[in-house]
Each structure stands twice: as structure tokens, then as C-alpha cells.
PDB file of N, CA and C in Angstrom:
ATOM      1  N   UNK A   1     -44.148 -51.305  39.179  1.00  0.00           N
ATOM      2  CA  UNK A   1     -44.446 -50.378  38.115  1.00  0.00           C
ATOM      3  C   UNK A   1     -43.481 -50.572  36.948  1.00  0.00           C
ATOM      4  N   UNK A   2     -42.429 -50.539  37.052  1.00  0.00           N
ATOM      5  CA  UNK A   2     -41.275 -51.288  36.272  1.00  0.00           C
ATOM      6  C   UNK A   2     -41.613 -52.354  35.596  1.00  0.00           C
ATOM      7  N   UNK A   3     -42.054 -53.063  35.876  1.00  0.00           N
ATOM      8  CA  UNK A   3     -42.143 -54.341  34.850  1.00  0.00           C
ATOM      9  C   UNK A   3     -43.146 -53.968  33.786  1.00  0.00           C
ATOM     10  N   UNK A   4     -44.645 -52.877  34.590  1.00  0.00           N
ATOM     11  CA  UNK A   4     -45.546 -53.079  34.091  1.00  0.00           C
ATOM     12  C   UNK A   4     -45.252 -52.208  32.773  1.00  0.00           C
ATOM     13  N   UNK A   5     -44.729 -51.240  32.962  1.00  0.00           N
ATOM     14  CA  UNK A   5     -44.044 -50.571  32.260  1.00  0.00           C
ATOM     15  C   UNK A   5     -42.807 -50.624  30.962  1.00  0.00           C
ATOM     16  N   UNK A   6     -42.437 -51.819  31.260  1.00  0.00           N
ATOM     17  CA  UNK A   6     -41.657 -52.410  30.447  1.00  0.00           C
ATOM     18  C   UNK A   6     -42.402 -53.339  29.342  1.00  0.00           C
ATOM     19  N   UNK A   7     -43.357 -53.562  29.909  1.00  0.00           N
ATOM     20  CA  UNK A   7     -44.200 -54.438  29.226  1.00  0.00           C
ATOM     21  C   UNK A   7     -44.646 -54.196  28.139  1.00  0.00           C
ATOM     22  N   UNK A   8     -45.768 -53.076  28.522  1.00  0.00           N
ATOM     23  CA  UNK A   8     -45.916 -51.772  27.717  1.00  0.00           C
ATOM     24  C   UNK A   8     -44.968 -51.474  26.808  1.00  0.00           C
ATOM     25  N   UNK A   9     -43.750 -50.698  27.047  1.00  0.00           N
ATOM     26  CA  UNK A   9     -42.981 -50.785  25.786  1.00  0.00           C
ATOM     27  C   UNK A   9     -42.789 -51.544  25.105  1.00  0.00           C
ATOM     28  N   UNK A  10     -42.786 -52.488  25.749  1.00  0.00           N
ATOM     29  CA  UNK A  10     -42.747 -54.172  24.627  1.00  0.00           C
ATOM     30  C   UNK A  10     -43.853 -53.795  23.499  1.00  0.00           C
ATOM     31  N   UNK A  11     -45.247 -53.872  23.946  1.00  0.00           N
ATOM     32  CA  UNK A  11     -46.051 -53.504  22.894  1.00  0.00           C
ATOM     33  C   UNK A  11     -46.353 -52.803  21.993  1.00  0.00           C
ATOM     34  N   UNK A  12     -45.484 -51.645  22.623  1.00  0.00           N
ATOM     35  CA  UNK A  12     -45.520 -50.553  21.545  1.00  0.00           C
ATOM     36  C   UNK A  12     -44.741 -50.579  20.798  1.00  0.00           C
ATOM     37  N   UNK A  13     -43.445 -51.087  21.087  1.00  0.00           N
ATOM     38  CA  UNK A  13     -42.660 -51.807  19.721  1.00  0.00           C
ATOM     39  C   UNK A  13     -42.542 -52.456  19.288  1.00  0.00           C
ATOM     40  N   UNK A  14     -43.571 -53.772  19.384  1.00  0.00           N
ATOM     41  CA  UNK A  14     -44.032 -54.784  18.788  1.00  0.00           C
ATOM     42  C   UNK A  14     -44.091 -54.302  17.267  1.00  0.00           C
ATOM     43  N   UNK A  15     -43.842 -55.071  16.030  1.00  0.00           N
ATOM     44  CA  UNK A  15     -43.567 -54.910  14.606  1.00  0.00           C
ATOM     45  C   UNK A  15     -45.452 -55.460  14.291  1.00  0.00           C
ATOM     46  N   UNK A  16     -46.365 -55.029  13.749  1.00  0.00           N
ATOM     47  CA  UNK A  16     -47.500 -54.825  13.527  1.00  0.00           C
ATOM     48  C   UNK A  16     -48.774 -54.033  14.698  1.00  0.00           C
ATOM     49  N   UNK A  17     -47.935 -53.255  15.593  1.00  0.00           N
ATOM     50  CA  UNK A  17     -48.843 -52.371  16.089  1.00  0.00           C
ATOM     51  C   UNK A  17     -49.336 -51.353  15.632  1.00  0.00           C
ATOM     52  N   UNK A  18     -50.316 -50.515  16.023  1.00  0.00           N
ATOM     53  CA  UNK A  18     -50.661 -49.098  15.559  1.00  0.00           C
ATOM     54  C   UNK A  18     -49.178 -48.312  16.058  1.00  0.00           C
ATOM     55  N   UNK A  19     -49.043 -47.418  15.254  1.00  0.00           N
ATOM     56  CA  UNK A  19     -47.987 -46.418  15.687  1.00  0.00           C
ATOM     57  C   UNK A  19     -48.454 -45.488  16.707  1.00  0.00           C
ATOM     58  N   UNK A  20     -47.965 -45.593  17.851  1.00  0.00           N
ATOM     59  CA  UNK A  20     -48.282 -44.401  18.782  1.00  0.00           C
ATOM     60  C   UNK A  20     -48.039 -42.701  18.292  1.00  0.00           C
ATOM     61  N   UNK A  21     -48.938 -42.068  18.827  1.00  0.00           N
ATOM     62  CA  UNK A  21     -48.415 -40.739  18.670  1.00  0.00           C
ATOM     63  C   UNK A  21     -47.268 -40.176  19.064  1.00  0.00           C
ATOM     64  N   UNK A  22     -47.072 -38.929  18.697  1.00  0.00           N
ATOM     65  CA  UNK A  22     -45.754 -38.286  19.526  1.00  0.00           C
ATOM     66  C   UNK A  22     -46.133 -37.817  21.378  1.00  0.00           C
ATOM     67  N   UNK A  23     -47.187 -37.461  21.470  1.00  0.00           N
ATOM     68  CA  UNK A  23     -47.571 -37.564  22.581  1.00  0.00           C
ATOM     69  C   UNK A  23     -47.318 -38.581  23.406  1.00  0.00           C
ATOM     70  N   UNK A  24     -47.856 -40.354  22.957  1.00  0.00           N
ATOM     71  CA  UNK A  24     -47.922 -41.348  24.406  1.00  0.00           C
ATOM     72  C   UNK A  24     -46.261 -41.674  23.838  1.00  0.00           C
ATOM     73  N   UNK A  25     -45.411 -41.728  22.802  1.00  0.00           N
ATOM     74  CA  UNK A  25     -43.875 -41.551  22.900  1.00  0.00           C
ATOM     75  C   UNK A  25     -42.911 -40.561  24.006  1.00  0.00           C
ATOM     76  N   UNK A  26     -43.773 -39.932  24.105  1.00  0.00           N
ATOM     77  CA  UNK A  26     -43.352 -38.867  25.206  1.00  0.00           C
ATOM     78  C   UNK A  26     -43.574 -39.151  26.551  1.00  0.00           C
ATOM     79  N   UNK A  27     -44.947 -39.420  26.446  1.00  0.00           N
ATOM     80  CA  UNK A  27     -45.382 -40.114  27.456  1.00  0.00           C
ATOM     81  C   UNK A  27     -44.733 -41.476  28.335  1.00  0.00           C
ATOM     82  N   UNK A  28     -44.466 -42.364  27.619  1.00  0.00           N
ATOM     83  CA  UNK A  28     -43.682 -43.291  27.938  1.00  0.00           C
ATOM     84  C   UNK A  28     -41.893 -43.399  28.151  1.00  0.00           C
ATOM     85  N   UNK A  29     -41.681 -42.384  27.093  1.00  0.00           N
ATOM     86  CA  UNK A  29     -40.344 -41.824  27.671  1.00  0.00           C
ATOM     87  C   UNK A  29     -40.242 -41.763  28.960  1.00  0.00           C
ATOM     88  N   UNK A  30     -40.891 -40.295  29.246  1.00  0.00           N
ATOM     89  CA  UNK A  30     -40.910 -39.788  31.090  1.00  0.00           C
ATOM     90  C   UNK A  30     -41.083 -40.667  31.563  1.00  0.00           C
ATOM     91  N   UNK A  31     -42.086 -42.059  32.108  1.00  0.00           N
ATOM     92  CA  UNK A  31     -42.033 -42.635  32.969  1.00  0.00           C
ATOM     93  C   UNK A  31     -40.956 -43.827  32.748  1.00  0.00           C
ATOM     94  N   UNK A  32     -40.439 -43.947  31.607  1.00  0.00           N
ATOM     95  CA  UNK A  32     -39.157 -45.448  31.518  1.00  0.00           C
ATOM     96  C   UNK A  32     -38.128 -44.475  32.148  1.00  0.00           C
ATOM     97  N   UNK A  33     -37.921 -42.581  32.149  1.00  0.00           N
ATOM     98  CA  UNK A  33     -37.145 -41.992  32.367  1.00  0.00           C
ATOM     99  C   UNK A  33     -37.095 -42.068  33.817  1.00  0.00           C
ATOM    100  N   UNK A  34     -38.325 -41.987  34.444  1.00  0.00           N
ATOM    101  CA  UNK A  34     -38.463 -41.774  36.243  1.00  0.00           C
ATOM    102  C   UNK A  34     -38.309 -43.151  36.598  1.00  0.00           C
ATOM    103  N   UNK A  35     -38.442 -44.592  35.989  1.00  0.00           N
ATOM    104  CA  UNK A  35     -38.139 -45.917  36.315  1.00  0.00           C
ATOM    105  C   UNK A  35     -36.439 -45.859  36.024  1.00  0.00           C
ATOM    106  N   UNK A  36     -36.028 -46.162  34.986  1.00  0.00           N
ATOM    107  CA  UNK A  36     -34.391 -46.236  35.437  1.00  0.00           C
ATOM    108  C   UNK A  36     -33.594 -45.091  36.571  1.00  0.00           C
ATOM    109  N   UNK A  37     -34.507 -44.036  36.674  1.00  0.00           N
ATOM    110  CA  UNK A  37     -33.805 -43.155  37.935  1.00  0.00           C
ATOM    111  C   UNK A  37     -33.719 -43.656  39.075  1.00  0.00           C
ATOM    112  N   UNK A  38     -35.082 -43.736  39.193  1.00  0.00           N
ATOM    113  CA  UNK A  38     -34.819 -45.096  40.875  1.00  0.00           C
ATOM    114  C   UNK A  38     -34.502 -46.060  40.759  1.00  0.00           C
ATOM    115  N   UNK A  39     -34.329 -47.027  39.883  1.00  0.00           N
ATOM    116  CA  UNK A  39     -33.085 -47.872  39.563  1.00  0.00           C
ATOM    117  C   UNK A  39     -32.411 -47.924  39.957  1.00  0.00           C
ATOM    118  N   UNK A  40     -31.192 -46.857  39.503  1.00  0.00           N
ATOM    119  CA  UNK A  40     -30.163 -46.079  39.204  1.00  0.00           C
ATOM    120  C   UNK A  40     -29.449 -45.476  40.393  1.00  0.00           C
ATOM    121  N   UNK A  41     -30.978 -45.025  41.001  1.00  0.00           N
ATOM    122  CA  UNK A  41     -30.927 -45.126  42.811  1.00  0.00           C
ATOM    123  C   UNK A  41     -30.761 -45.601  43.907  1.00  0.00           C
ATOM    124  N   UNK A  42     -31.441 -46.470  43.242  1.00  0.00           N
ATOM    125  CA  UNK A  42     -31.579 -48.131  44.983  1.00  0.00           C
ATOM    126  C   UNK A  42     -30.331 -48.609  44.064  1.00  0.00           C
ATOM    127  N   UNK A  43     -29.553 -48.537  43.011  1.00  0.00           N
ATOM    128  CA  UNK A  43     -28.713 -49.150  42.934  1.00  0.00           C
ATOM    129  C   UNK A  43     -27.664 -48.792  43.808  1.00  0.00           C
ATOM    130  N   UNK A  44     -27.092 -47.322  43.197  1.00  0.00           N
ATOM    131  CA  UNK A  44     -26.327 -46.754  44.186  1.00  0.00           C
ATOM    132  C   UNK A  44     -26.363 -46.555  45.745  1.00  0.00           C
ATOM    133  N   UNK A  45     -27.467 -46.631  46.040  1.00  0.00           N
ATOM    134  CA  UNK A  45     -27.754 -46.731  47.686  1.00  0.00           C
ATOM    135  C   UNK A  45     -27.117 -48.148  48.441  1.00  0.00           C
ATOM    136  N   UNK A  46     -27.595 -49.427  47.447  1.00  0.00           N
ATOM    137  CA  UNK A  46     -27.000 -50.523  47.577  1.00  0.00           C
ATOM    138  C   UNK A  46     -25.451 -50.628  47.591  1.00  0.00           C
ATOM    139  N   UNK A  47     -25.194 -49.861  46.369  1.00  0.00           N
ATOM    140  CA  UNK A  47     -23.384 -50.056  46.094  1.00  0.00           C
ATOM    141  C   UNK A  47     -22.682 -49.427  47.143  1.00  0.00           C
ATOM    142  N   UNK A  48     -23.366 -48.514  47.838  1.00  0.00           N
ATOM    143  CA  UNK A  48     -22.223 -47.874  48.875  1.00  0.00           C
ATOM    144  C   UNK A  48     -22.768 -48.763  49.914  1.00  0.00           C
ATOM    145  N   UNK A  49     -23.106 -49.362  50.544  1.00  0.00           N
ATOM    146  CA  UNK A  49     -23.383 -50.273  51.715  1.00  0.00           C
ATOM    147  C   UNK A  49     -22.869 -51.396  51.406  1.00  0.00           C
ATOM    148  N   UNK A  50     -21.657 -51.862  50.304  1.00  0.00           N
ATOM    149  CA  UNK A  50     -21.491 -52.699  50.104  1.00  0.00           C
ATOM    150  C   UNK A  50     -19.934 -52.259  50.640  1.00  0.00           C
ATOM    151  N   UNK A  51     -19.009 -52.760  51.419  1.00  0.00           N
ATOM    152  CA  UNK A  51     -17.500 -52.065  51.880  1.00  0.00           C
ATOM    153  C   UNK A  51     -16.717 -52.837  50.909  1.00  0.00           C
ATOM    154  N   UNK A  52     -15.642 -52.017  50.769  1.00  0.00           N
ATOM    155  CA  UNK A  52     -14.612 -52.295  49.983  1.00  0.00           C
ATOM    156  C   UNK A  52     -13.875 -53.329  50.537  1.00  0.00           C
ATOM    157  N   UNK A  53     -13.646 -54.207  49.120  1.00  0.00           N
ATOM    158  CA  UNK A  53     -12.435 -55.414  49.391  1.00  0.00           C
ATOM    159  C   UNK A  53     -11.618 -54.899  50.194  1.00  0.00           C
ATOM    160  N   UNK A  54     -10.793 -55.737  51.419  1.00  0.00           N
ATOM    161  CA  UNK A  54      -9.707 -55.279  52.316  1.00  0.00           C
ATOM    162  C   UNK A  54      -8.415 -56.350  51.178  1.00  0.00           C
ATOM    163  N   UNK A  55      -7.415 -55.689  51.265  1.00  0.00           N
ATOM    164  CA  UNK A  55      -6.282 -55.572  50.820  1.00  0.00           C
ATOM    165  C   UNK A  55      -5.557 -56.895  51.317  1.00  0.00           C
ATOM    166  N   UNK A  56      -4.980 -58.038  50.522  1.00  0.00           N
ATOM    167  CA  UNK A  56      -4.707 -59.250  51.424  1.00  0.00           C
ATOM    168  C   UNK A  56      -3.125 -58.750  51.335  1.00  0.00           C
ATOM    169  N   UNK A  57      -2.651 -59.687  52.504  1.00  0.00           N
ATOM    170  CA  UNK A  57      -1.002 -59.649  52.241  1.00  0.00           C
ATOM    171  C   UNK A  57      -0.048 -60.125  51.443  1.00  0.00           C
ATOM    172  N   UNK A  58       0.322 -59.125  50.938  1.00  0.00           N
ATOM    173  CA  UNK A  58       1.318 -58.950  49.663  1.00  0.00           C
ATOM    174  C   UNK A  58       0.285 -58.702  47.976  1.00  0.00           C
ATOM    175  N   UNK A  59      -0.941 -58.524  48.172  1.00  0.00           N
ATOM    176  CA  UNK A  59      -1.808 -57.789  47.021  1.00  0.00           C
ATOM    177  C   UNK A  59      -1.986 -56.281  46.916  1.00  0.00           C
ATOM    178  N   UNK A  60      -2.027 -55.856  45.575  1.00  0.00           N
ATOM    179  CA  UNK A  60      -2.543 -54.388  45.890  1.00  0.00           C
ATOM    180  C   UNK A  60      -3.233 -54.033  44.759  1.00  0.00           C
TER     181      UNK A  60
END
């Protein structure tokens, strides 16, 4: 959905398109808004399953 979505914005800010309304601007907001959340998500889900560097001897 992400990509497809990205795509989409591509087009709509393409320099000779129709200007979208304030409506599908809104529209597309919320869902680029609910795509970087789960992002943002599986990122952090990832980053903590990742363990911290162990400490070598004589580094800190």
C-alpha cells in the first residue's frame, strides 16, 4: 500500500497536473499519515530486537 501510495503523491505533485482539492489533500494526508505510522512501527519493533553492542575490553 505504501508504494502505491507514494506513487500517487508523486502525481499529484507532478508540475502540470490538475490541482487537487482540499478534500483528496486531506485525503492523502491521512493515509501517507497511517503509512509512515506503521513504518515508524515495524521500525521500532525491529530496533528493539536488535541487542545492544557488548562493551569490548578497555572501550566504553
Amino acid at each position: 500500500m505504501g508504494e502505491e501510495l507514494l506513487e500517487y503523491a508523486r502525481g499529484v505533485l507532478d508540475a502540470g497536473q490538475r490541482v487537487p482539492s482540499s478534500v483528496e489533500y486531506r485525503w492523502l494526508a491521512c493515509r501517507l499519515t497511517e503509512a509512515l505510522s506503521d513504518a515508524l512501527r515495524v521500525a521500532d519493533s525491529r530496533g528493539q530486537r536488535i541487542p545492544a553492542p557488548q562493551e569490548q575490553d578497555g572501550e566504553r
